[in-house]
C-alpha atoms as a PDB file:
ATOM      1  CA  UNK A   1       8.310 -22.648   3.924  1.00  0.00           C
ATOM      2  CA  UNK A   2       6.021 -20.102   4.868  1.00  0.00           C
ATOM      3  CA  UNK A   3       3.475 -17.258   3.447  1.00  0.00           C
ATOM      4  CA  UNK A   4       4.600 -16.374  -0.561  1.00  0.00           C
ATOM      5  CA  UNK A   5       6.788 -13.125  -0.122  1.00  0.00           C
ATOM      6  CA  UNK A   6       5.534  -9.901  -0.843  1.00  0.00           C
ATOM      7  CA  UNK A   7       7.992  -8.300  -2.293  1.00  0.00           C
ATOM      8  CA  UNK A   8      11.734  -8.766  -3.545  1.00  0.00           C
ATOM      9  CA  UNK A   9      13.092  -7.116  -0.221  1.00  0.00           C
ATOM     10  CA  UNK A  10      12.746  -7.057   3.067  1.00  0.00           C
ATOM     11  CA  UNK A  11       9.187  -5.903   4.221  1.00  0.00           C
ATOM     12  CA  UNK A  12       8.070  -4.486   7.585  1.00  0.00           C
ATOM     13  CA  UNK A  13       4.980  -4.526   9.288  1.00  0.00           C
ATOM     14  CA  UNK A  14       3.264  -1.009  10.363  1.00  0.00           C
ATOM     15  CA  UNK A  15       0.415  -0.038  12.488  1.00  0.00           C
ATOM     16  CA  UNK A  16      -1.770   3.412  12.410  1.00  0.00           C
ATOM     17  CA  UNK A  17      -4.768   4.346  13.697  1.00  0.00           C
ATOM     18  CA  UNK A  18      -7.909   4.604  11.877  1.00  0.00           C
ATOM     19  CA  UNK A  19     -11.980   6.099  12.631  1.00  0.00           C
ATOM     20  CA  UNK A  20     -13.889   2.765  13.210  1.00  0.00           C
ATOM     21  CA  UNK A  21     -16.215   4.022  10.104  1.00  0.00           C
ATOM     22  CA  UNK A  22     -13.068   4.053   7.602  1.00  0.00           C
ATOM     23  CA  UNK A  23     -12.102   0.983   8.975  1.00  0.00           C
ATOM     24  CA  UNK A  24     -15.482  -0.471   8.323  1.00  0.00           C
ATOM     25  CA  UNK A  25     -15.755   0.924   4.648  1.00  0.00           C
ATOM     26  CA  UNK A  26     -12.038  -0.604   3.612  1.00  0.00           C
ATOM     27  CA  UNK A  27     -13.388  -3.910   5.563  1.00  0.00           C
ATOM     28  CA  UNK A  28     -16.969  -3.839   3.251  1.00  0.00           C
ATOM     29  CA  UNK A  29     -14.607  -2.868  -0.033  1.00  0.00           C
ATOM     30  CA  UNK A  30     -12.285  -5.548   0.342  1.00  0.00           C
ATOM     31  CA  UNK A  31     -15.432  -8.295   0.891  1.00  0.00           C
ATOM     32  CA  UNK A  32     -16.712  -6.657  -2.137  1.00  0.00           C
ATOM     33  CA  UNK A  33     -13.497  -7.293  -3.895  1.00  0.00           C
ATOM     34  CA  UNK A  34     -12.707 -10.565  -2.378  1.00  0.00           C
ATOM     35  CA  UNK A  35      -9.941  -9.202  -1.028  1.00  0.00           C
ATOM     36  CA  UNK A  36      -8.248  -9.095   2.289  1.00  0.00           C
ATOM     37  CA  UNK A  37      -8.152  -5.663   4.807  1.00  0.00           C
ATOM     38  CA  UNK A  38      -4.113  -5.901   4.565  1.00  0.00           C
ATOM     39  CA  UNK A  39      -4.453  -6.646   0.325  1.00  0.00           C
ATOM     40  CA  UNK A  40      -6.574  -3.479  -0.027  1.00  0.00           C
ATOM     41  CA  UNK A  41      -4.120  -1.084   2.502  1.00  0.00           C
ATOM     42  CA  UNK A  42      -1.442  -2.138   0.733  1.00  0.00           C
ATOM     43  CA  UNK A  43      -3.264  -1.418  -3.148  1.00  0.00           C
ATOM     44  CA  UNK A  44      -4.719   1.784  -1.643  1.00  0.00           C
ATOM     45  CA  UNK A  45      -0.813   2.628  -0.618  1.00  0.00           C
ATOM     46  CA  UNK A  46       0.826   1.323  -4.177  1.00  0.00           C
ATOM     47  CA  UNK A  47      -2.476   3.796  -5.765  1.00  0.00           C
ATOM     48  CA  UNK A  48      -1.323   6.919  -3.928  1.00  0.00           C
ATOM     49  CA  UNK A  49       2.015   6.253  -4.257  1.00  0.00           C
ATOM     50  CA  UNK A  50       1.873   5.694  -8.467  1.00  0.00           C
ATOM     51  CA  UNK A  51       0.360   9.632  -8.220  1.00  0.00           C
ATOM     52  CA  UNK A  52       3.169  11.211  -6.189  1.00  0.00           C
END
């Protein structure tokens, strides 16, 4: 069974680096939003990507 997907194809996990204070202001916005850190990366990502 498992976690729900996240998408309708195959998805792959990636790691960057951040500055602790970024980290800490996505951490506070996604408490604000009652979201997770990895819900709000990946909005923040579809967001940017919608403009391109």
């Amino acid at each position: 069974m498992g976690r729900p997907s996240l998408a309708d194809e195959e998805v792959k996990p990636i790691t960057f680096r951040l500055p602790v204070s970024k980290i800490a202001a996505l951490d506070r916005r996604a408490a604000r939003e009652g979201r997770t850190r990895s819900e709000e990366l990946r909005l923040a990502v579809d967001d940017r990507l919608m403009k391109a």
